[in-house]
N, C-alpha and C. Protein backbone atom coordinates (compact mmCIF):
# COMPACT_ATOMS: atom_id res chain seq x y z
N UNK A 1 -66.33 -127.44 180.00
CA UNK A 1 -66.48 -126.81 178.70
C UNK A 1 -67.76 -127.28 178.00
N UNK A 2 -68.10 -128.43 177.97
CA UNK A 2 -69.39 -129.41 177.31
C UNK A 2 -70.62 -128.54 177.94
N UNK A 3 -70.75 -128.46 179.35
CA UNK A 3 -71.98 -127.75 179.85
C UNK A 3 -72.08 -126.18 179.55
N UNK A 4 -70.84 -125.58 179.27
CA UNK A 4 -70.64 -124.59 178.75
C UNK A 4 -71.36 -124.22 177.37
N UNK A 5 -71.17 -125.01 176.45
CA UNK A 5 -71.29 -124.91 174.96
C UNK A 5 -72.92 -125.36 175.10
N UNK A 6 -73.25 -126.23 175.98
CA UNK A 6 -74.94 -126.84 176.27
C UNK A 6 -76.09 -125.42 176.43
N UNK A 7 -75.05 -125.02 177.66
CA UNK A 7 -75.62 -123.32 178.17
C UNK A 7 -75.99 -122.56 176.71
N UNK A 8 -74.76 -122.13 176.03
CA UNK A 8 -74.96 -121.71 174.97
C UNK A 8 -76.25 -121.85 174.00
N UNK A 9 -75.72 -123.43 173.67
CA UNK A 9 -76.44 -123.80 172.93
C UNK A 9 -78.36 -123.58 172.71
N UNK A 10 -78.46 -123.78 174.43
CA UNK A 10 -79.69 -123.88 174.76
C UNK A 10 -80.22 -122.30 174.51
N UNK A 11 -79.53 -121.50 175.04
CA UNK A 11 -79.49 -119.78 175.07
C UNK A 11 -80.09 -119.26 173.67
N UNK A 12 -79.60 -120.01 172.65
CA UNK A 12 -79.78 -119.40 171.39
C UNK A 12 -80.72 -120.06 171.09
N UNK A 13 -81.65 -121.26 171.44
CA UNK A 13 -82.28 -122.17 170.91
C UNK A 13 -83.56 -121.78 171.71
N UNK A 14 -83.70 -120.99 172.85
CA UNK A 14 -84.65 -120.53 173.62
C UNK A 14 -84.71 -118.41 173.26
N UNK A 15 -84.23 -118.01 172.43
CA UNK A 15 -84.55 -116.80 172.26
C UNK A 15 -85.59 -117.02 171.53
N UNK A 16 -85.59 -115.21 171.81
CA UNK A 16 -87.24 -114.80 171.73
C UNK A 16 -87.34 -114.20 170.12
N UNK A 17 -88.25 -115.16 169.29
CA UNK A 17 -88.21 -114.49 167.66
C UNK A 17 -86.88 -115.18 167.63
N UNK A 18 -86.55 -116.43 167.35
CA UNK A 18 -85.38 -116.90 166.34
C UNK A 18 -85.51 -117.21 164.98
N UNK A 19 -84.42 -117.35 164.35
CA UNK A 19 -84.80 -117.46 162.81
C UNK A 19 -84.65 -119.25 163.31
N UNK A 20 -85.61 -119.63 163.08
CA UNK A 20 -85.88 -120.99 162.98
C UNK A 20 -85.22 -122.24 161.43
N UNK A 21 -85.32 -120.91 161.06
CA UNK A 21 -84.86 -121.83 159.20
C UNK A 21 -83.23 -121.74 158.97
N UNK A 22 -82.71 -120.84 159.80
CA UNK A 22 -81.42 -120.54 160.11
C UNK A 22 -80.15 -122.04 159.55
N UNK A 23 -79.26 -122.23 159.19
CA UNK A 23 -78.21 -123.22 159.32
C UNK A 23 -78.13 -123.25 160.83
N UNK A 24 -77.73 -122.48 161.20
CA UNK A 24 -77.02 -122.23 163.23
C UNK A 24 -78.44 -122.83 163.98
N UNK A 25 -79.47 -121.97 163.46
CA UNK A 25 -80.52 -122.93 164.76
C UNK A 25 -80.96 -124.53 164.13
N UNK A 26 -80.93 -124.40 163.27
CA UNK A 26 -81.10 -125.91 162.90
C UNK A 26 -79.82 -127.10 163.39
N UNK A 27 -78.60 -126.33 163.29
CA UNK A 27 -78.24 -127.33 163.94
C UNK A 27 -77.76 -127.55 165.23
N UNK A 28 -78.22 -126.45 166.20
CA UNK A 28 -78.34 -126.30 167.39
C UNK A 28 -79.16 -127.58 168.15
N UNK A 29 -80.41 -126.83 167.26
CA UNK A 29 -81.86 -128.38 167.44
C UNK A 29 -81.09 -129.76 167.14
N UNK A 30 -80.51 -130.06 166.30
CA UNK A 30 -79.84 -131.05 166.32
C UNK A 30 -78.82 -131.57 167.36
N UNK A 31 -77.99 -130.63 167.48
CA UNK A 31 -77.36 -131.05 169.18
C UNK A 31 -77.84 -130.78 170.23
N UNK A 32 -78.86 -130.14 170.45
CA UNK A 32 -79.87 -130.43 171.72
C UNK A 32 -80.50 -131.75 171.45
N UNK A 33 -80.95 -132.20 170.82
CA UNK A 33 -81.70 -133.36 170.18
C UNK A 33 -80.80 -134.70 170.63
N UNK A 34 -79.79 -134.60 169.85
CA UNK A 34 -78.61 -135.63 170.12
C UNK A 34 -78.18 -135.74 171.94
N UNK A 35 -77.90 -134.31 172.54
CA UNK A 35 -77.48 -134.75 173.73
C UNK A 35 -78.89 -134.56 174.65
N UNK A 36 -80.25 -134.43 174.99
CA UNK A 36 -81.40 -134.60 175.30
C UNK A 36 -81.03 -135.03 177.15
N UNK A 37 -80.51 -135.92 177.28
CA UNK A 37 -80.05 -136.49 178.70
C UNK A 37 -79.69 -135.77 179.15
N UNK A 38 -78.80 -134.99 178.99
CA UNK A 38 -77.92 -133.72 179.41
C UNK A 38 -78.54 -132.24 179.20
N UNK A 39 -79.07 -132.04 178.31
CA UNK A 39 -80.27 -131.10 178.13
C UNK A 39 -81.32 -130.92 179.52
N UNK A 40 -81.74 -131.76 179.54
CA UNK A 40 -82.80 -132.25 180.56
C UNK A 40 -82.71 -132.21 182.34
N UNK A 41 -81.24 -132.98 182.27
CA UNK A 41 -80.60 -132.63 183.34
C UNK A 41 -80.58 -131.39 184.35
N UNK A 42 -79.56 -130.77 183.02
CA UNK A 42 -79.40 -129.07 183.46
C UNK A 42 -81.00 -128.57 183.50
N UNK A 43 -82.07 -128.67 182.57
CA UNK A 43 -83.01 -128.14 183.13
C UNK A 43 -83.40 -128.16 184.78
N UNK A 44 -83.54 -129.82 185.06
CA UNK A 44 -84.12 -130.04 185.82
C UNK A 44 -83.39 -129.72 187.47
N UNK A 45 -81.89 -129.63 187.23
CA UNK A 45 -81.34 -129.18 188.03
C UNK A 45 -81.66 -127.46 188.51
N UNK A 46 -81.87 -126.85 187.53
CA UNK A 46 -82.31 -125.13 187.00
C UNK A 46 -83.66 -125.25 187.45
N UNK A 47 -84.60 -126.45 187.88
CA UNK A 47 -86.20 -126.26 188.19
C UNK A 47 -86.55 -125.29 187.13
N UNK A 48 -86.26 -125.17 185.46
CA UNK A 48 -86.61 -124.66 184.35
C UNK A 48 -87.45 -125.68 183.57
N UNK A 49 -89.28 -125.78 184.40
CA UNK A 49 -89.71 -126.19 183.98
C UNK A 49 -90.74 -125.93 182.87
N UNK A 50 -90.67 -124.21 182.46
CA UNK A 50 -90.79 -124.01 180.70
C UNK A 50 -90.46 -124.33 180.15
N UNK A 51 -89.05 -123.92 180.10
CA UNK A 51 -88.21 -124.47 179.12
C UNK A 51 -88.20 -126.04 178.80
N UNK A 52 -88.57 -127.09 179.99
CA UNK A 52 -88.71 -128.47 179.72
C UNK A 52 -90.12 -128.65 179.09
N UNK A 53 -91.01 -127.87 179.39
CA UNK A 53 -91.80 -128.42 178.36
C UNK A 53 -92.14 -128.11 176.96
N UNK A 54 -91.38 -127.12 176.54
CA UNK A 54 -91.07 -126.85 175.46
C UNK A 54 -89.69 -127.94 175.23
N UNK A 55 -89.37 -128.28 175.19
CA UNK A 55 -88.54 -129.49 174.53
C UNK A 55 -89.47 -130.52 174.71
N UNK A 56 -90.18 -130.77 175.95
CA UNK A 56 -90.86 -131.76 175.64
C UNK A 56 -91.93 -131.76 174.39
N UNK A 57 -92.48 -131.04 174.13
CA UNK A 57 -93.20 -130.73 172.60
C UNK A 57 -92.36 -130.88 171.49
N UNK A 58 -91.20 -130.84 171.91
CA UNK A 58 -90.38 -130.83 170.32
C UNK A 58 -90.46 -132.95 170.04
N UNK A 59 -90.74 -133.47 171.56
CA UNK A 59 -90.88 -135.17 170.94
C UNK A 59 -89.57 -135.71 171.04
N UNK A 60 -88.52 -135.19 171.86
CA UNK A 60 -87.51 -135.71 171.90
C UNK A 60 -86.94 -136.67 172.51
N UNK A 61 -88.26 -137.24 173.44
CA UNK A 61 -87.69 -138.41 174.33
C UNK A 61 -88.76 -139.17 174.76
N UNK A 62 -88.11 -140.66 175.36
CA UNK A 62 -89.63 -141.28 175.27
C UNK A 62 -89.98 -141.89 176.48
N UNK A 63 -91.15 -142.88 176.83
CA UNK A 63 -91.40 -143.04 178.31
C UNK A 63 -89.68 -143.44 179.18
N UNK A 64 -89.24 -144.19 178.05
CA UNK A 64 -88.26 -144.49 178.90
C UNK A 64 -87.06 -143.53 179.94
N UNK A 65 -87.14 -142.40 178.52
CA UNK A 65 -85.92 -141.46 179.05
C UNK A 65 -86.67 -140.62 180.26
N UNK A 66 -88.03 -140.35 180.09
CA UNK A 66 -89.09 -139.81 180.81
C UNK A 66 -88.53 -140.14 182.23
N UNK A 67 -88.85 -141.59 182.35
CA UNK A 67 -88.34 -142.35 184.13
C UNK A 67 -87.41 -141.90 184.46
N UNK A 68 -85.83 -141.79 183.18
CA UNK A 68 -84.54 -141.36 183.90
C UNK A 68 -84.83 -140.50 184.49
N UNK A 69 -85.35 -139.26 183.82
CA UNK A 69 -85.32 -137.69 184.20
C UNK A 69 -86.32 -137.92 185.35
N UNK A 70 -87.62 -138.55 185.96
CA UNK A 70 -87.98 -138.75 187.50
C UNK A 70 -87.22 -138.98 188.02
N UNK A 71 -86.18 -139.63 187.52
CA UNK A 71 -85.30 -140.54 189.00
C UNK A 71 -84.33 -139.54 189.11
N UNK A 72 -83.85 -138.81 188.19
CA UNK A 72 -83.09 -137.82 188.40
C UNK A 72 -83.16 -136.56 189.08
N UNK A 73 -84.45 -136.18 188.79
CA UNK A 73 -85.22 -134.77 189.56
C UNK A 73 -85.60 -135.61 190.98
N UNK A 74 -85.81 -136.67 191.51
CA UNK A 74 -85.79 -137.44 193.00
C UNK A 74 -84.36 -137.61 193.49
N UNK A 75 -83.66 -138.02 192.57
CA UNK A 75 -81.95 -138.23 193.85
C UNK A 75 -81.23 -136.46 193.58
N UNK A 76 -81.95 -135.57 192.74
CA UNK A 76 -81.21 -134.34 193.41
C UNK A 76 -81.83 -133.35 193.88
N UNK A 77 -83.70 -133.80 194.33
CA UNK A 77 -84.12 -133.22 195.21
C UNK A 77 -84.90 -132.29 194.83
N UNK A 78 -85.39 -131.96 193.29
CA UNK A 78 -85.67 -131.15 192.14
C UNK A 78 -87.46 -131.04 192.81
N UNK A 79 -88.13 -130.87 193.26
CA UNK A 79 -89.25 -131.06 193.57
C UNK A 79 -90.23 -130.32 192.50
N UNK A 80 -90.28 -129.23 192.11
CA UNK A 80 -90.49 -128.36 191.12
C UNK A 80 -90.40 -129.18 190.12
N UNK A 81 -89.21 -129.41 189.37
CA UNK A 81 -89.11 -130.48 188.49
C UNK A 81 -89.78 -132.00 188.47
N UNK A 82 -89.63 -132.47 189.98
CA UNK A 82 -89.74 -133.82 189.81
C UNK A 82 -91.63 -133.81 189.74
N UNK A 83 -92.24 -132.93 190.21
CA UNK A 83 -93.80 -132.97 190.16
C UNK A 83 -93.98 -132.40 188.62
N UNK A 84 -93.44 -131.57 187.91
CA UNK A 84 -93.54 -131.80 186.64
C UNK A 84 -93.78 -132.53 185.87
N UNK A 85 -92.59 -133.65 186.11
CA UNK A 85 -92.43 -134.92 185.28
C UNK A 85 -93.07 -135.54 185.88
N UNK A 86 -93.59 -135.78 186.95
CA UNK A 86 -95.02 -136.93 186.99
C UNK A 86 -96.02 -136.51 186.46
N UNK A 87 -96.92 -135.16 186.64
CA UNK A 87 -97.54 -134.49 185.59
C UNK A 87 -97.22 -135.33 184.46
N UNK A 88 -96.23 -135.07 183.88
CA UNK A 88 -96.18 -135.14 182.63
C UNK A 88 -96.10 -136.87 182.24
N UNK A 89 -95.65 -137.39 183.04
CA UNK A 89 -95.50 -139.34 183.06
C UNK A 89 -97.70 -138.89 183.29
N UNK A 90 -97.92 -138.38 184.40
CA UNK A 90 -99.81 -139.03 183.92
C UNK A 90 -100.35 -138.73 182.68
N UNK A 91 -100.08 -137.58 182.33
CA UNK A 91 -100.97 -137.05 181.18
C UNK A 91 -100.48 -137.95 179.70
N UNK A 92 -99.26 -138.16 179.59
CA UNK A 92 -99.08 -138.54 178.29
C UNK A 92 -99.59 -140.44 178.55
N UNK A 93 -98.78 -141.02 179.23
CA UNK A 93 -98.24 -142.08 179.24
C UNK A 93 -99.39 -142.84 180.33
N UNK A 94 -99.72 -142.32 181.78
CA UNK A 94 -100.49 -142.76 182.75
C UNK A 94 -100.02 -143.70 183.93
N UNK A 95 -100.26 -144.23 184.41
CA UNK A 95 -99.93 -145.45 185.44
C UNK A 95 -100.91 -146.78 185.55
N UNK A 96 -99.64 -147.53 185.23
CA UNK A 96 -100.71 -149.21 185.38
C UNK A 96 -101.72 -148.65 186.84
N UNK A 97 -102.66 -149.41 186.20
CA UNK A 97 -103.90 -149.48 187.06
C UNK A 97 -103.37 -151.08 187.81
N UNK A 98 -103.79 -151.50 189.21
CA UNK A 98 -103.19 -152.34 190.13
C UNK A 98 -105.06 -152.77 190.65
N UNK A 99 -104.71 -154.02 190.40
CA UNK A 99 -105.60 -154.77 191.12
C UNK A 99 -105.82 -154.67 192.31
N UNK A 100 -106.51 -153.92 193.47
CA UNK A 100 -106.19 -154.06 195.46
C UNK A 100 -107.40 -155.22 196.00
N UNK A 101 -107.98 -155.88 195.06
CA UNK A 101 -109.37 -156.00 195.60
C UNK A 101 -108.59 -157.80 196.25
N UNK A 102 -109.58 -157.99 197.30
CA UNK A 102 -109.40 -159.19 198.03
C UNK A 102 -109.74 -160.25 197.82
């Protein structure tokens, strides 16, 4: 039922021309916001990587939750997704630079 109401949720929060100032979409954004882990998930399971980066613009999560969602798009095989989110881990965030020299 939870991924159900998520579906929903997301459905109305991704139409085209919403009333943005709305009570209903405002607090839609708010429970997408709140459950974000699970948001993300289902994207990344869906390889709905528009739609993820449009949440990612909304600022809803941070390097940390970033890693979950790699490790998540790697143990279910998301490739679409998971090259996204490294994209998106270089551009914002980057990778320690590593000393190789002898």
């Amino acid at each position: 039922m939870q991924d159900r109401k998520l579906e929903q949720a997301l459905e109305i929060y991704f139409r085209e021309n919403p009333d943005r100032e709305s009570d209903k979409y405002q607090e839609i954004q708010k429970y997408l916001k709140l459950r974000i882990r699970s948001v993300m998930e289902l994207l990344i399971e869906n390889e709905d990587t528009e739609r993820m980066e449009q949440i990612e613009k909304c600022g809803w999560f941070s390097a940390n939750e970033l890693e979950n969602f790699i490790r998540c798009a790697q143990e279910k095989a998301k490739l679409r997704s998971l090259v996204w989110l490294l994209h998106l881990k270089d551009k914002k965030y980057g990778y320690p630079k590593k000393d190789f020299s002898l």
